[in-house]
C-alpha atoms as a PDB file:
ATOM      1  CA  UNK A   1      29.486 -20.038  24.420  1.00  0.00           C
ATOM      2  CA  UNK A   2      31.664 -20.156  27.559  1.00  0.00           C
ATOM      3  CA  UNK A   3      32.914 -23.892  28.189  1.00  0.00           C
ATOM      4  CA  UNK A   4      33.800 -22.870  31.485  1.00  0.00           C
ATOM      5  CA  UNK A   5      30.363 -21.733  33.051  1.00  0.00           C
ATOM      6  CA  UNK A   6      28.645 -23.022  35.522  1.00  0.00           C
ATOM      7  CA  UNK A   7      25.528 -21.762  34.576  1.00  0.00           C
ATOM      8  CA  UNK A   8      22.710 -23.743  33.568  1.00  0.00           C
ATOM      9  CA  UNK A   9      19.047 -22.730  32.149  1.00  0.00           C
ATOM     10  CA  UNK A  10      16.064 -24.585  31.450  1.00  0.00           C
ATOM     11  CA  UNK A  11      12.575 -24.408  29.397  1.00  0.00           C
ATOM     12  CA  UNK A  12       9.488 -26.438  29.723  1.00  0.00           C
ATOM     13  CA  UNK A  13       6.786 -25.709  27.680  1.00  0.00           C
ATOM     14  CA  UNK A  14       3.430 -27.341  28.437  1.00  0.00           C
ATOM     15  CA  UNK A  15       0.434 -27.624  26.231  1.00  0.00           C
ATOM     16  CA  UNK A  16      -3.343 -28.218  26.610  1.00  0.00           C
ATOM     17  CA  UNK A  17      -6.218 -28.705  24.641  1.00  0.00           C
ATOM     18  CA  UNK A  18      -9.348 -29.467  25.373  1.00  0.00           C
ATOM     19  CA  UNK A  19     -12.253 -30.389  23.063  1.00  0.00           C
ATOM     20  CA  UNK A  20     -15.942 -28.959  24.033  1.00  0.00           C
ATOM     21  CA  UNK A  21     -18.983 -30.612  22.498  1.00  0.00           C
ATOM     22  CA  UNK A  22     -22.415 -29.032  21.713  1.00  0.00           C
ATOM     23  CA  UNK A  23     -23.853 -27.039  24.925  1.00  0.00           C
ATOM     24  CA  UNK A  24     -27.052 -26.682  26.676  1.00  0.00           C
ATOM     25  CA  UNK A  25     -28.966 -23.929  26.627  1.00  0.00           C
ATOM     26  CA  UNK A  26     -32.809 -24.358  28.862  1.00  0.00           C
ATOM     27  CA  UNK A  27     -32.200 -27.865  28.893  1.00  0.00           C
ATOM     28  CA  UNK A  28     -32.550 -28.212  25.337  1.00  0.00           C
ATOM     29  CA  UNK A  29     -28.889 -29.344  23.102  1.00  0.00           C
ATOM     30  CA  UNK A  30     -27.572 -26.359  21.154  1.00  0.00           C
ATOM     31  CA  UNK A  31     -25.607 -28.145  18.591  1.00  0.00           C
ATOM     32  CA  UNK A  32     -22.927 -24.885  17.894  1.00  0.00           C
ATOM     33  CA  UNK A  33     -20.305 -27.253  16.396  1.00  0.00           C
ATOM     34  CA  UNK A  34     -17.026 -27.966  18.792  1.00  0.00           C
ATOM     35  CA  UNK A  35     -15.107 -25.719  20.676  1.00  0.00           C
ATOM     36  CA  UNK A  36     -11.093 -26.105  21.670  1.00  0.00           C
ATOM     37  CA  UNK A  37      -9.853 -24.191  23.864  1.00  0.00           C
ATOM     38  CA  UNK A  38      -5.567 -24.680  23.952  1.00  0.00           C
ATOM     39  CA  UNK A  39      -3.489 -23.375  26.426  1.00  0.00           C
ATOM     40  CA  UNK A  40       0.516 -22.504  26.310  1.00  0.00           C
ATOM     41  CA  UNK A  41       2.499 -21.970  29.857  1.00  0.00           C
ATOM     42  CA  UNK A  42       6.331 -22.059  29.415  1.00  0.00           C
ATOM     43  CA  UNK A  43       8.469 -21.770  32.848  1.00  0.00           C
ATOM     44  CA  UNK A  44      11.490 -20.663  32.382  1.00  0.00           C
ATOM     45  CA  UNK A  45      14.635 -21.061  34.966  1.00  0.00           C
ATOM     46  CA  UNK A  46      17.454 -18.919  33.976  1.00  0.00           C
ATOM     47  CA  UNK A  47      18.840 -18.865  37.563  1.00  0.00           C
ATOM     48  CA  UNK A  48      22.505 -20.189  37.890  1.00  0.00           C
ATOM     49  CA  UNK A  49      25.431 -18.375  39.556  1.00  0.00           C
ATOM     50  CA  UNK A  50      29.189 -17.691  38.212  1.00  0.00           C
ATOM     51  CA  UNK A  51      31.649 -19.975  40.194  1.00  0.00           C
ATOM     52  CA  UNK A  52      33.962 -16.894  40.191  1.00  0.00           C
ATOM     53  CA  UNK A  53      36.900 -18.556  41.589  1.00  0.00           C
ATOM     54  CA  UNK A  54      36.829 -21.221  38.701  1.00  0.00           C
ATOM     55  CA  UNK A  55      35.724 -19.047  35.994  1.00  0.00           C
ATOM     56  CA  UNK A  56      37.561 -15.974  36.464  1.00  0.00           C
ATOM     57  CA  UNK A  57      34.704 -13.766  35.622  1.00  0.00           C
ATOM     58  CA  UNK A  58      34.353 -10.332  36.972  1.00  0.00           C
ATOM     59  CA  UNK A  59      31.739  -7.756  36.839  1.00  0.00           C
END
């Protein structure tokens, strides 16, 4: 790892579940057990620039 980077990167991870009961079918309660239906977004920021001056780096 370079001590002397300016660079900085970031992950957030965001989960969701959500819990269905029994459904309707004709207006009559279909009893199919529950249903979960989960969810996963991650955003990821892996922006960030080289201070060249400070850091010296090239290419």
């Amino acid at each position: 790892m370079n001590p002397n980077s300016s660079r900085s990167h970031t992950i957030f991870s965001l989960y969701m579940d959500q819990r269905r009961g029994s459904s309707r079918l004709n207006g009559t309660a279909v009893n199919s057990g529950p249903h979960m239906l989960s969810s996963k977004f991650h955003f990821v920021d892996l922006a960030g620039s080289e201070r060249i001056l400070r850091t010296g780096n090239t290419g």
